[in-house]
Structure formats: C-alpha cells, structure tokens
PDB file of N, CA and C in Angstrom:
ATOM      1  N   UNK A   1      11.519  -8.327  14.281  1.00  0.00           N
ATOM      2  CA  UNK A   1      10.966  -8.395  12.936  1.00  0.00           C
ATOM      3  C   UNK A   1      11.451  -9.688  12.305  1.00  0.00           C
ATOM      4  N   UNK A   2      11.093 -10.055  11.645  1.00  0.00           N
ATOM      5  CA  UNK A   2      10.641 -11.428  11.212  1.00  0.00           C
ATOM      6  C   UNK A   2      10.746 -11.869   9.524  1.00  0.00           C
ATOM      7  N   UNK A   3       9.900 -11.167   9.010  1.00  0.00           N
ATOM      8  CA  UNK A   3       9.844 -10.887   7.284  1.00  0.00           C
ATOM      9  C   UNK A   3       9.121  -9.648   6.882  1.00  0.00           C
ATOM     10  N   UNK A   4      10.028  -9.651   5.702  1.00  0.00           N
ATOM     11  CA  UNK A   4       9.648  -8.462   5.012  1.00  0.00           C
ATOM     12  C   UNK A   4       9.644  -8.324   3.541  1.00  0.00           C
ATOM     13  N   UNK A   5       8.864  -6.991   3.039  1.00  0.00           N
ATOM     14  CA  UNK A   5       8.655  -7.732   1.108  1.00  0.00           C
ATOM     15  C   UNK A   5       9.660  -6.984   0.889  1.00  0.00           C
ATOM     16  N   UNK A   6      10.415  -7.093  -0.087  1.00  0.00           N
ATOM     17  CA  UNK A   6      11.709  -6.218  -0.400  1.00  0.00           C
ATOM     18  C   UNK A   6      11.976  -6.199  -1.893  1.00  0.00           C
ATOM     19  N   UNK A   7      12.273  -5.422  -3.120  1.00  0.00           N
ATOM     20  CA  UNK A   7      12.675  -5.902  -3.887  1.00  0.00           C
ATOM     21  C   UNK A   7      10.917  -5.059  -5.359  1.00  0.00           C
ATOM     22  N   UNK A   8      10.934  -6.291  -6.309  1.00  0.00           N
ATOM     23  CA  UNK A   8       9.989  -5.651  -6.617  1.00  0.00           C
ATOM     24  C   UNK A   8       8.544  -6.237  -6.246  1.00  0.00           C
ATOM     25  N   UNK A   9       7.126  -5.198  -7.252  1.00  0.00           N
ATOM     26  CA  UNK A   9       6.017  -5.545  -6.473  1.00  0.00           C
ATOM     27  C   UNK A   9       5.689  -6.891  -6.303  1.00  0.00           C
ATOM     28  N   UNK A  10       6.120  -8.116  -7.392  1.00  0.00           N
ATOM     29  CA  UNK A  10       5.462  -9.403  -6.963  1.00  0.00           C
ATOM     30  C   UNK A  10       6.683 -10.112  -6.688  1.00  0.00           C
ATOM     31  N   UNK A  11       7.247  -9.217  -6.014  1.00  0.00           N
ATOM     32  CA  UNK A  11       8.613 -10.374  -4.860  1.00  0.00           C
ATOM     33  C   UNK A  11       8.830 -10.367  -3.404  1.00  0.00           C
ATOM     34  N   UNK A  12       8.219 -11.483  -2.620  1.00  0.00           N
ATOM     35  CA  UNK A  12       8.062 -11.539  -1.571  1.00  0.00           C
ATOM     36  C   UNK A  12       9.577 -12.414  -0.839  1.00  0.00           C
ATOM     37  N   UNK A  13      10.460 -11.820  -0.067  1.00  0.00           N
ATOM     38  CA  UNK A  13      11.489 -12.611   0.521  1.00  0.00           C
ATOM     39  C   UNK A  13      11.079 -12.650   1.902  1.00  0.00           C
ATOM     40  N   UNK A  14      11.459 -13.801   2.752  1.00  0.00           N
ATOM     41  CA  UNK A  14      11.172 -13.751   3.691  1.00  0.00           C
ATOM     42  C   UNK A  14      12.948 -14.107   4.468  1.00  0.00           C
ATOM     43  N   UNK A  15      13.284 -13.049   5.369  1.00  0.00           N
ATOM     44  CA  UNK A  15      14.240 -12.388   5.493  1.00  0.00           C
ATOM     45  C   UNK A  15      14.897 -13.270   6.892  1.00  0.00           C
ATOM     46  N   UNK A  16      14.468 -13.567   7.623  1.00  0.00           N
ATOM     47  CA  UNK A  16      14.316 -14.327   8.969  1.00  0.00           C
ATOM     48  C   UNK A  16      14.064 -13.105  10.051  1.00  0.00           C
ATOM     49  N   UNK A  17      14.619 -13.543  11.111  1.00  0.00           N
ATOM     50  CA  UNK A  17      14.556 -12.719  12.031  1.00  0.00           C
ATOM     51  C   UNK A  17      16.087 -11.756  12.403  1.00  0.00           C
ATOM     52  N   UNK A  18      15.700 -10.109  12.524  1.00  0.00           N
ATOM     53  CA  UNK A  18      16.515  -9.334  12.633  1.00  0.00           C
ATOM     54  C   UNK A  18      16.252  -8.199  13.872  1.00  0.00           C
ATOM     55  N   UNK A  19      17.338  -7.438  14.124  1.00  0.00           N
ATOM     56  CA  UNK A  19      16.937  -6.141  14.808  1.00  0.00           C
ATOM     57  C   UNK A  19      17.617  -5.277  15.331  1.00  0.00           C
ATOM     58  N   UNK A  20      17.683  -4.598  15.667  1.00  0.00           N
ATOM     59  CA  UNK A  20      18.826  -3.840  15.744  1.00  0.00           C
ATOM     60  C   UNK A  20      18.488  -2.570  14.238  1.00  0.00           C
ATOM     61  N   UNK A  21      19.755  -1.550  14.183  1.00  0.00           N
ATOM     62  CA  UNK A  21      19.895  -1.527  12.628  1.00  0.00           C
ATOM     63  C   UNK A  21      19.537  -2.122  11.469  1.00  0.00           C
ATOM     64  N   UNK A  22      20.194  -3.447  11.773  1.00  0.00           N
ATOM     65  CA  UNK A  22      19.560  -4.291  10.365  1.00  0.00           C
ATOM     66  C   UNK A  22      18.187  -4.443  10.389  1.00  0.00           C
ATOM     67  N   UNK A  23      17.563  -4.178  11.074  1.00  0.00           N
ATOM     68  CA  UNK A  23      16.462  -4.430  11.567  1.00  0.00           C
ATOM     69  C   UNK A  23      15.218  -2.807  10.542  1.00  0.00           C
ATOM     70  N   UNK A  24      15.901  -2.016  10.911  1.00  0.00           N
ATOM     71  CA  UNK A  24      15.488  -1.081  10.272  1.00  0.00           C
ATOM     72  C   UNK A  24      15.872  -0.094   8.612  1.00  0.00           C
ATOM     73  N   UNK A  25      17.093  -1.082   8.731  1.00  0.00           N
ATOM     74  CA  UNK A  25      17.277  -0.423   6.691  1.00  0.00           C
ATOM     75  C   UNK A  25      16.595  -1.979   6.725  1.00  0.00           C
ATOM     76  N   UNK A  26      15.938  -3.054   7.136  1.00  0.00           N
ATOM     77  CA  UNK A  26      14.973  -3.394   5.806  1.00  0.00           C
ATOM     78  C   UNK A  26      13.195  -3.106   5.837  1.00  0.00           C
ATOM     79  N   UNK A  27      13.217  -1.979   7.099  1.00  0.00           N
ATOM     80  CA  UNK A  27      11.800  -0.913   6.799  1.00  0.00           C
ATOM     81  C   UNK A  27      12.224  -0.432   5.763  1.00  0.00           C
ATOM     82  N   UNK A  28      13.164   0.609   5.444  1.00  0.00           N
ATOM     83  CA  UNK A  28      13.716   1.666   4.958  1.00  0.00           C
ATOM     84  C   UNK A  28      13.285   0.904   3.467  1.00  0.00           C
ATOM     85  N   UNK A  29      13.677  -0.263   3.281  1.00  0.00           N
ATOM     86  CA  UNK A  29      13.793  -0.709   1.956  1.00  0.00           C
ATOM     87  C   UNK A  29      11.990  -1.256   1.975  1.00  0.00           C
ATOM     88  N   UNK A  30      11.148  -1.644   2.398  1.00  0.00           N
ATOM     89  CA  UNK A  30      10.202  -2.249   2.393  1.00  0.00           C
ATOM     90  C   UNK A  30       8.588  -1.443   2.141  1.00  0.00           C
ATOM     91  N   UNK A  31       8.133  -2.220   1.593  1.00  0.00           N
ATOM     92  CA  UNK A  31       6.775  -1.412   1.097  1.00  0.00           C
ATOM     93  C   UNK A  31       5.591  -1.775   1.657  1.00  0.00           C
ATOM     94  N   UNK A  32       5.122  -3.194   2.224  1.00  0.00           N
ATOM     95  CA  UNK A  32       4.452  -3.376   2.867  1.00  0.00           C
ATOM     96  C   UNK A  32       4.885  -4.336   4.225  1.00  0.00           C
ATOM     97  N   UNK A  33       4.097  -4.096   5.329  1.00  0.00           N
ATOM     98  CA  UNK A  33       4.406  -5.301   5.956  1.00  0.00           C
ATOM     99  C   UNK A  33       2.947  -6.171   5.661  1.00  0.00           C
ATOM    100  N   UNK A  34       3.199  -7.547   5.877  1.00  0.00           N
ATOM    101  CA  UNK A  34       1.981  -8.606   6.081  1.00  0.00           C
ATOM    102  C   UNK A  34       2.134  -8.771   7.646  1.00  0.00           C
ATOM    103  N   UNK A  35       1.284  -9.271   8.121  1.00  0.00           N
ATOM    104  CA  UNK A  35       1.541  -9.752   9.501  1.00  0.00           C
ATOM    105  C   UNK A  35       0.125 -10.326  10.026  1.00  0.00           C
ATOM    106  N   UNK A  36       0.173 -12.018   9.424  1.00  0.00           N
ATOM    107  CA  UNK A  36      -0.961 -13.155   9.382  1.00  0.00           C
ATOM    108  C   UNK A  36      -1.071 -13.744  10.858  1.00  0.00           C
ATOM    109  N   UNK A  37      -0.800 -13.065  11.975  1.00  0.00           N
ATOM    110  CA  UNK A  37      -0.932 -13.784  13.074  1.00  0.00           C
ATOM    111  C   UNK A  37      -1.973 -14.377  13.636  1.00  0.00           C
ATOM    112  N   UNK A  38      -2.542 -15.251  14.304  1.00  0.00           N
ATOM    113  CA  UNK A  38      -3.198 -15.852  14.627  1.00  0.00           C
ATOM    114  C   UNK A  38      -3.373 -15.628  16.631  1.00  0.00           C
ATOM    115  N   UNK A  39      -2.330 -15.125  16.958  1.00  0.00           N
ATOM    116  CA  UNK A  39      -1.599 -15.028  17.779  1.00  0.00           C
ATOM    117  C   UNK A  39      -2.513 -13.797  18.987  1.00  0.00           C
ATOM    118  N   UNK A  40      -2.896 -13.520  19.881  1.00  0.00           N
ATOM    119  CA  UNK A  40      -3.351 -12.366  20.803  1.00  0.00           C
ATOM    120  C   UNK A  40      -1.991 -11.609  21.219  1.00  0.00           C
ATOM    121  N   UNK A  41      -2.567 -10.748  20.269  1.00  0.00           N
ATOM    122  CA  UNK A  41      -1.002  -9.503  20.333  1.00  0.00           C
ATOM    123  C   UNK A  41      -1.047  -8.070  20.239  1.00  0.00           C
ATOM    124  N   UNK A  42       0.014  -7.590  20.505  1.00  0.00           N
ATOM    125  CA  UNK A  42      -0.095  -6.204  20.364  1.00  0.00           C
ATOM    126  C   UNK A  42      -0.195  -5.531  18.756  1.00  0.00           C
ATOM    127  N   UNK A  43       1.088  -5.749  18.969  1.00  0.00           N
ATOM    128  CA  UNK A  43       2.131  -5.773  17.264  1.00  0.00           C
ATOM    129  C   UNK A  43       2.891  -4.368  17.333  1.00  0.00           C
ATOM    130  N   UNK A  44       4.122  -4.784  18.182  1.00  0.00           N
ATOM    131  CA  UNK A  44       4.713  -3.645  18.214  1.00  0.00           C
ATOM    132  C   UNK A  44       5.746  -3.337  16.735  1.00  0.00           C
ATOM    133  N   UNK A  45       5.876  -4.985  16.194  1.00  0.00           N
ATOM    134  CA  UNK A  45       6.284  -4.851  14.618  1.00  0.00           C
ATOM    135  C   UNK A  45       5.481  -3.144  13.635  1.00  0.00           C
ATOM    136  N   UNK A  46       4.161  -2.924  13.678  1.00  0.00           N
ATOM    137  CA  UNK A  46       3.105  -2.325  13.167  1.00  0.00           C
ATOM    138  C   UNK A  46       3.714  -0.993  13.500  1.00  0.00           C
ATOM    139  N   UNK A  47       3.682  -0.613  14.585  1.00  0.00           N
ATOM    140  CA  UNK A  47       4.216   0.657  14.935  1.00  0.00           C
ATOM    141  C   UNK A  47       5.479   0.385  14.429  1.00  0.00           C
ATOM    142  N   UNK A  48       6.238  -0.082  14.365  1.00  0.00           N
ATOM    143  CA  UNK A  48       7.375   0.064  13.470  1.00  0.00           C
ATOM    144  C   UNK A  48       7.389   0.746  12.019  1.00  0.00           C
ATOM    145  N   UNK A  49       6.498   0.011  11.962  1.00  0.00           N
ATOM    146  CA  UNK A  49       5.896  -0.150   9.987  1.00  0.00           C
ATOM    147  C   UNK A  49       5.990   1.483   9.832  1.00  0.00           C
ATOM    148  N   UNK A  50       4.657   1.820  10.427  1.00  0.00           N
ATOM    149  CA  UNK A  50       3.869   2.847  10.629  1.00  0.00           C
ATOM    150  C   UNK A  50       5.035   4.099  10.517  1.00  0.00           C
ATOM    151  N   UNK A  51       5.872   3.700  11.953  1.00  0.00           N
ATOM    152  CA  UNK A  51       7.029   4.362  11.498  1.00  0.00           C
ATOM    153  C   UNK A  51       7.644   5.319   9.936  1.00  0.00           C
ATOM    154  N   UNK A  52       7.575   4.317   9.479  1.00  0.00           N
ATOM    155  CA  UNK A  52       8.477   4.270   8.026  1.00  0.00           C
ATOM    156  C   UNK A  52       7.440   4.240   7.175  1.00  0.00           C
ATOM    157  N   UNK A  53       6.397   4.999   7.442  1.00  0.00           N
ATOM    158  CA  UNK A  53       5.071   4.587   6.078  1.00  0.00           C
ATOM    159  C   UNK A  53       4.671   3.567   5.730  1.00  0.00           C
ATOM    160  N   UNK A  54       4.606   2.609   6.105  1.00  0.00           N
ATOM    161  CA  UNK A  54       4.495   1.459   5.557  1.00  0.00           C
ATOM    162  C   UNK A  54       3.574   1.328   6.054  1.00  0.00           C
ATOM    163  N   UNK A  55       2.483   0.608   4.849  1.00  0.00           N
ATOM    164  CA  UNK A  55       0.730  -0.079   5.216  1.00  0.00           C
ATOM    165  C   UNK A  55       1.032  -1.085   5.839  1.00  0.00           C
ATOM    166  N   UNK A  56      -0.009  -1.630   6.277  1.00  0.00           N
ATOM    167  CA  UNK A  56      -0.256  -3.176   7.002  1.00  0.00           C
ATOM    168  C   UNK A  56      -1.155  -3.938   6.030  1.00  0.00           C
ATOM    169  N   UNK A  57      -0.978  -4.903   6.346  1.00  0.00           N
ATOM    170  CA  UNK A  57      -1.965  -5.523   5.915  1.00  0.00           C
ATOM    171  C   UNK A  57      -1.916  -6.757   7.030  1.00  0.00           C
ATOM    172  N   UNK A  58      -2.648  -7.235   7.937  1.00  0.00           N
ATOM    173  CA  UNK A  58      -2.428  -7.861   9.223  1.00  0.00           C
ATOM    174  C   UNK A  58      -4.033  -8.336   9.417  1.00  0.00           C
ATOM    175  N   UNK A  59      -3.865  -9.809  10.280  1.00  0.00           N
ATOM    176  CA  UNK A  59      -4.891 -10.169  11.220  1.00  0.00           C
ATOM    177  C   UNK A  59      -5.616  -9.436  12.144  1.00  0.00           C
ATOM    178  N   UNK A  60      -7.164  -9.508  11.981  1.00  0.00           N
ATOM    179  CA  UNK A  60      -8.014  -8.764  13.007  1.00  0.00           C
ATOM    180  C   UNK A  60      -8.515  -9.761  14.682  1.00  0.00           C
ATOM    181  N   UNK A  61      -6.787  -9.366  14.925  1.00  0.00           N
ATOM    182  CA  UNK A  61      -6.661 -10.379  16.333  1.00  0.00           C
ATOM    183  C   UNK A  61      -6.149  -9.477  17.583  1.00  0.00           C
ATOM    184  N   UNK A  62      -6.688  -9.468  18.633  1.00  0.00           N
ATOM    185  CA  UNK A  62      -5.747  -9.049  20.012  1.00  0.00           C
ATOM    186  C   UNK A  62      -5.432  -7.752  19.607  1.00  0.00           C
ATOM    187  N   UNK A  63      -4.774  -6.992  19.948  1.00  0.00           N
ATOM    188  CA  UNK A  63      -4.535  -5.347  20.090  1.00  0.00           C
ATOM    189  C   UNK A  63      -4.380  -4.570  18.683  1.00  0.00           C
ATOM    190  N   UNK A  64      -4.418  -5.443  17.434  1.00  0.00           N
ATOM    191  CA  UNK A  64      -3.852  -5.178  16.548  1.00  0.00           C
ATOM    192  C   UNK A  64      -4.706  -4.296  15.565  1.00  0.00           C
ATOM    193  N   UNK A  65      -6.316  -4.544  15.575  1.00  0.00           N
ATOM    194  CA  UNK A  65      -7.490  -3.470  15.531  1.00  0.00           C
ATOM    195  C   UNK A  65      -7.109  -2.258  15.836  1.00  0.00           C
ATOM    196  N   UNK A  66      -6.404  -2.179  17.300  1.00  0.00           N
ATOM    197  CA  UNK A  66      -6.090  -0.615  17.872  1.00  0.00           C
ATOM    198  C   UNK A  66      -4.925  -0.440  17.215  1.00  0.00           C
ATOM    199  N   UNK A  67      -4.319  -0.842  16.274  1.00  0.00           N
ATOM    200  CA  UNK A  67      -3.426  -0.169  15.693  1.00  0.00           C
ATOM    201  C   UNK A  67      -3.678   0.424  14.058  1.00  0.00           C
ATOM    202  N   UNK A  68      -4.485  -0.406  13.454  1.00  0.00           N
ATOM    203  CA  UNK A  68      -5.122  -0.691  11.831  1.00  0.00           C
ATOM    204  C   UNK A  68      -6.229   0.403  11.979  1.00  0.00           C
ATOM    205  N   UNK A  69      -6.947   1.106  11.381  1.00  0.00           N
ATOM    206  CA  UNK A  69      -7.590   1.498  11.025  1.00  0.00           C
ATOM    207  C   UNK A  69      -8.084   1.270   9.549  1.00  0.00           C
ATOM    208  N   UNK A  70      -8.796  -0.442   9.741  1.00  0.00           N
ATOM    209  CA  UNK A  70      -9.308  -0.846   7.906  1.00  0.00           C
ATOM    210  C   UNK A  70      -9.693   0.231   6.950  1.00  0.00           C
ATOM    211  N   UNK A  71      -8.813  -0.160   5.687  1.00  0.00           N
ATOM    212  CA  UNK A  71      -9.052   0.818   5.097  1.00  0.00           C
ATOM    213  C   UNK A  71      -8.630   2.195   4.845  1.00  0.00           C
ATOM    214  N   UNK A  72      -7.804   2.511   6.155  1.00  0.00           N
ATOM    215  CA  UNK A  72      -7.193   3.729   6.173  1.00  0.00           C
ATOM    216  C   UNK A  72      -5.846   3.783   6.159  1.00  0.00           C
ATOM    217  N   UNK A  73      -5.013   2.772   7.300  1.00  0.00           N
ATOM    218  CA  UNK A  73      -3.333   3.094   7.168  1.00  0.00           C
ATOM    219  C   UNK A  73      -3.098   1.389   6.895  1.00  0.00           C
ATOM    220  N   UNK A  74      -4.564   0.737   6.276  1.00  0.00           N
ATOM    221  CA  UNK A  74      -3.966  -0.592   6.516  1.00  0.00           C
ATOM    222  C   UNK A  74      -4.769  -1.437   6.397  1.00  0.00           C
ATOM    223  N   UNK A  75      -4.978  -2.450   6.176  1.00  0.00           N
ATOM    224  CA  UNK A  75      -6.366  -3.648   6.042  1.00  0.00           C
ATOM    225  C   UNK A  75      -5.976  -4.644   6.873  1.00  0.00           C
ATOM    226  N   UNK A  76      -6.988  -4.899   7.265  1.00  0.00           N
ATOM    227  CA  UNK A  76      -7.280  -6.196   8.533  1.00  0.00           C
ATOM    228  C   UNK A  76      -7.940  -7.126   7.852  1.00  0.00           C
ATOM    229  N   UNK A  77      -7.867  -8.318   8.283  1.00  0.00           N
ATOM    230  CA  UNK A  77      -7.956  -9.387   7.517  1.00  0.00           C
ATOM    231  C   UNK A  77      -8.537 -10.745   8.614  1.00  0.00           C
ATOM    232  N   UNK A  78      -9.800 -12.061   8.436  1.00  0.00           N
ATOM    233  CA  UNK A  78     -10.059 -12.446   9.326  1.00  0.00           C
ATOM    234  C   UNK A  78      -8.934 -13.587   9.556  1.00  0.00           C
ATOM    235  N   UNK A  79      -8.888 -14.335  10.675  1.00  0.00           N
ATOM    236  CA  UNK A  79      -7.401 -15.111  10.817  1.00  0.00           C
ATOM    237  C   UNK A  79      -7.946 -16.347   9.904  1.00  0.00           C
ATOM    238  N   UNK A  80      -7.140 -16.519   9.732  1.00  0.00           N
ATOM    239  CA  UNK A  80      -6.789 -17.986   8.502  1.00  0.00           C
ATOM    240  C   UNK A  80      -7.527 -17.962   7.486  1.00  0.00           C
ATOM    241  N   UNK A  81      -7.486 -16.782   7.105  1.00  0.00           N
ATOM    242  CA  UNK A  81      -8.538 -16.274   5.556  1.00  0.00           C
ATOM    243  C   UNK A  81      -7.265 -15.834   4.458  1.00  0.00           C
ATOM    244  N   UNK A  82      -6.613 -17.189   4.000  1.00  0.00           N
ATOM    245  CA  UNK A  82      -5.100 -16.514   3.185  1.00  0.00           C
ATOM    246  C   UNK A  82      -5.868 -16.186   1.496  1.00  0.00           C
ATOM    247  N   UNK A  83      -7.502 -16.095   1.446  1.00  0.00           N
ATOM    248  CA  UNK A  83      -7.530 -15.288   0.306  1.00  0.00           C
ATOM    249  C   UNK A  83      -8.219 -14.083   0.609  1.00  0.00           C
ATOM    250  N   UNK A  84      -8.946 -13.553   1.918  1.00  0.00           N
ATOM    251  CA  UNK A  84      -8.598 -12.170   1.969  1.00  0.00           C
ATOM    252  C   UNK A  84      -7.342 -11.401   2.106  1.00  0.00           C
ATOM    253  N   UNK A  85      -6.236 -12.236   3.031  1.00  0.00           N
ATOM    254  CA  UNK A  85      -4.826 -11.965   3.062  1.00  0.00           C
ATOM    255  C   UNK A  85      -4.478 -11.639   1.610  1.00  0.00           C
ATOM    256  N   UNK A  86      -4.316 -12.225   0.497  1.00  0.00           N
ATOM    257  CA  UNK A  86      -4.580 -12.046  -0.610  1.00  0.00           C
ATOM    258  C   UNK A  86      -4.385 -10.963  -1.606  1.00  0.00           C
ATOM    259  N   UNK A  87      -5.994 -11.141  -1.372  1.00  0.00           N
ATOM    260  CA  UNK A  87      -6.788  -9.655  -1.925  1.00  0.00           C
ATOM    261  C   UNK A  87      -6.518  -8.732  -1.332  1.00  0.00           C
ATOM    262  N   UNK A  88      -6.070  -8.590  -0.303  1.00  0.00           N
ATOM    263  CA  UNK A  88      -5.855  -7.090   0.417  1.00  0.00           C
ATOM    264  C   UNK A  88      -4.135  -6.756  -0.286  1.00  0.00           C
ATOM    265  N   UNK A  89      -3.203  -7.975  -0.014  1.00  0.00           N
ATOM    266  CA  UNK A  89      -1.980  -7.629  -0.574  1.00  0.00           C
ATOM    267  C   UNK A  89      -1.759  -7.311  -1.973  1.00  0.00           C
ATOM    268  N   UNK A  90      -3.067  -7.358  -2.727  1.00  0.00           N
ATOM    269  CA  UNK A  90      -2.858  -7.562  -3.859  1.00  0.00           C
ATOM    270  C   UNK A  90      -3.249  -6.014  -4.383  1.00  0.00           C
ATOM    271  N   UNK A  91      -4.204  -5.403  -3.523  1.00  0.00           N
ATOM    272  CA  UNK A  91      -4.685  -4.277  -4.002  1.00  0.00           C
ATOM    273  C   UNK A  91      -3.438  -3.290  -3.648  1.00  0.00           C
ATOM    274  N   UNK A  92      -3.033  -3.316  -2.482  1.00  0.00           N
ATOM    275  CA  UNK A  92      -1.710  -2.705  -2.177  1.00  0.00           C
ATOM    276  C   UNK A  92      -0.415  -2.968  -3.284  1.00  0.00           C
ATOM    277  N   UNK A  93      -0.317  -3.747  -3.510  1.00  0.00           N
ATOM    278  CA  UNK A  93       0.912  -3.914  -4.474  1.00  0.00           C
ATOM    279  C   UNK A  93       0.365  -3.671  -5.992  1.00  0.00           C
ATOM    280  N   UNK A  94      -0.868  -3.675  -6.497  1.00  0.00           N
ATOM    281  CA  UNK A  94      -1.367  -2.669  -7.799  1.00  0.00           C
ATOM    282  C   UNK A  94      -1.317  -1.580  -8.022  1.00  0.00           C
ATOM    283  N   UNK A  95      -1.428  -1.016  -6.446  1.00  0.00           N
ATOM    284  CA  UNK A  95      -1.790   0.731  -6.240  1.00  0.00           C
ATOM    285  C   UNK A  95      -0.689   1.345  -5.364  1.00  0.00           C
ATOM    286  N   UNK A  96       0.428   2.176  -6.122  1.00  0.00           N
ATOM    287  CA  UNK A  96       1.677   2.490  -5.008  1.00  0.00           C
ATOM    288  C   UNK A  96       1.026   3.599  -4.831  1.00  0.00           C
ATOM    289  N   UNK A  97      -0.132   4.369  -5.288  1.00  0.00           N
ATOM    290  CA  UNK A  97      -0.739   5.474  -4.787  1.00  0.00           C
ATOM    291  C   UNK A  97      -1.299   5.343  -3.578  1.00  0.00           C
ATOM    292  N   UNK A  98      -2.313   4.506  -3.295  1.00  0.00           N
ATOM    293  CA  UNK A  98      -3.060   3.783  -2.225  1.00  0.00           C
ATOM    294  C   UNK A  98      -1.927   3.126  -1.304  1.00  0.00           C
ATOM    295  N   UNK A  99      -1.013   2.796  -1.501  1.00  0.00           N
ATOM    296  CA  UNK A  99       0.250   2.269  -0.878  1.00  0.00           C
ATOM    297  C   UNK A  99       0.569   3.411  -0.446  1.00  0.00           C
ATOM    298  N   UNK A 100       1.399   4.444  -0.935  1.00  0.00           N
ATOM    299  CA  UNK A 100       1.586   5.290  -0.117  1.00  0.00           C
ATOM    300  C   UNK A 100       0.956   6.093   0.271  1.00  0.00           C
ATOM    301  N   UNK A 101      -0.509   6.441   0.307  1.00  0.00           N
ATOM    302  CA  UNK A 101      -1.417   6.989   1.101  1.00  0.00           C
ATOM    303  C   UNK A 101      -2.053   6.618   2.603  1.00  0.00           C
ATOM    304  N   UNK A 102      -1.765   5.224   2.483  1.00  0.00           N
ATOM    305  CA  UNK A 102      -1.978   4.451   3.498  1.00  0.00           C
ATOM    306  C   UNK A 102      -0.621   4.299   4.361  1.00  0.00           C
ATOM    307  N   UNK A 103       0.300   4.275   3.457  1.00  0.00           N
ATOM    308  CA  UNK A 103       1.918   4.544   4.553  1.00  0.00           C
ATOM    309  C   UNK A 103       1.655   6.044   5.475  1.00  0.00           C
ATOM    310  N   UNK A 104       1.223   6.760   4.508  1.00  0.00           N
ATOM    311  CA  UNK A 104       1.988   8.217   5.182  1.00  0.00           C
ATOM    312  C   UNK A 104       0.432   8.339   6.742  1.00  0.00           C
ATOM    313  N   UNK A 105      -0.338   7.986   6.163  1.00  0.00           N
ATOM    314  CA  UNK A 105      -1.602   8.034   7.388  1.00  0.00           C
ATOM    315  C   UNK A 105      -1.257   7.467   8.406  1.00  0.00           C
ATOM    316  N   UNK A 106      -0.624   6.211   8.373  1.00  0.00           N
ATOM    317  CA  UNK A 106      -0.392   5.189   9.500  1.00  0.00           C
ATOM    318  C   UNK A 106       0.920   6.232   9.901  1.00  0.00           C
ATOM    319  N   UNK A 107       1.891   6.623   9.697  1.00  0.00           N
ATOM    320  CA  UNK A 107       2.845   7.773   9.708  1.00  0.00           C
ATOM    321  C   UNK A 107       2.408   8.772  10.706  1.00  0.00           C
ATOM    322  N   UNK A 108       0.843   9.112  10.251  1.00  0.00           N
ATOM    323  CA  UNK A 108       0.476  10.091  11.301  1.00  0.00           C
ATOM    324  C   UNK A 108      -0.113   9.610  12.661  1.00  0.00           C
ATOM    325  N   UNK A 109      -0.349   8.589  12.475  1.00  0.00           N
ATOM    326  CA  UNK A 109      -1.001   8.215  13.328  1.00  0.00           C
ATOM    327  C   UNK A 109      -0.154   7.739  14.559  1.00  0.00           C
ATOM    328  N   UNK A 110       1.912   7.276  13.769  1.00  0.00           N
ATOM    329  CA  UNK A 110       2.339   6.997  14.827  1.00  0.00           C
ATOM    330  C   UNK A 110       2.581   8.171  15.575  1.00  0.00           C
ATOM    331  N   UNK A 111       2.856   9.536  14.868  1.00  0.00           N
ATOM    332  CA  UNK A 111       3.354  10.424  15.189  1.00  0.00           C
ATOM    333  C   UNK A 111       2.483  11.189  16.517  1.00  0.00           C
ATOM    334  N   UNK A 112       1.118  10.593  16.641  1.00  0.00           N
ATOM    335  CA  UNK A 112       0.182  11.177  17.676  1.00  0.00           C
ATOM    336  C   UNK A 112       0.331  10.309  18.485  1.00  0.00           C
TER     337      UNK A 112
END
C-alpha cells in the first residue's frame, strides 16, 4: 500500500509506502482508497480496501473491473481522466451514506 486519505473529508495525505500492521491501522483509519493506475493489474491493494469497507474509486484497467462493480462497491474511472477521478472522489467524500454503503457491499463481496 502506497497512499491513503486519512484525517478529514477534504484531506488527502499521501502516506508512502507501508505493510505489514502499519499497513493495516491505516485501512482501519481510512475512508476511501483512490487507485489512478494506468498500470495492467490486479489490485490486490482493492481487496484489501474491500476488506475494511472501504469504496474504491480506481482506473478501469487490467483485472481491476473484476474487482469494482461501478456504482456499487466503487467507481471506475477512464485512465488519465483526473476530472472523472474527481467527480467520483468527490461524490464519495459528500455522501458518508453512499460511502459507507459502498464500503460495506465491497465487504460482501470480499467475504464471497
């Protein structure tokens, strides 16, 4: 893991890279992940997320479709589109209802 939002809704820190424990009290603490890759990937970061409720909001690249379900535990976004990136983070951090509706789904979804 890499970065994470921590703190309040319009404060984004970017944390470096961690893992282990530390790795997971800053899920514990975190409300969304972003994850703008460009990259052909899995995103085993996501299942992490998912883990801990946490929405996505991520690139519609490489395996990462099979993890998102737009709209449902998470929004996908096209690569190098940083104002749908945006708008998607933006609706998530207005709505902690929709935030955590979309955590606890992706939740179920890791759980299957």
């Amino acid at each position: 893991m890499s970065a994470a939002r921590i703190g309040s809704p319009s404060m984004s820190t970017f944390i470096g890279v961690k893992s282990g424990n530390e790795k997971w009290e800053i899920f514990k603490k975190s409300n969304i992940l972003c994850l703008p890759t460009y990259f052909d990937t899995f995103g085993l970061v996501i299942v992490e997320a998912m883990q801990f409720e946490i929405p996505v909001v991520a690139t519609d690249v490489g395996g990462i479709p099979s993890l998102i379900n737009n709209g449902d535990n998470g929004f996908l976004v096209p690569v190098n589109d940083a104002v749908a990136l945006s708008d998607k983070l933006q609706i998530l951090i207005k709505d902690p209802i929709k935030q955590e509706m979309m955590g606890k789904r992706g939740r179920e979804i890791y759980i299957k």
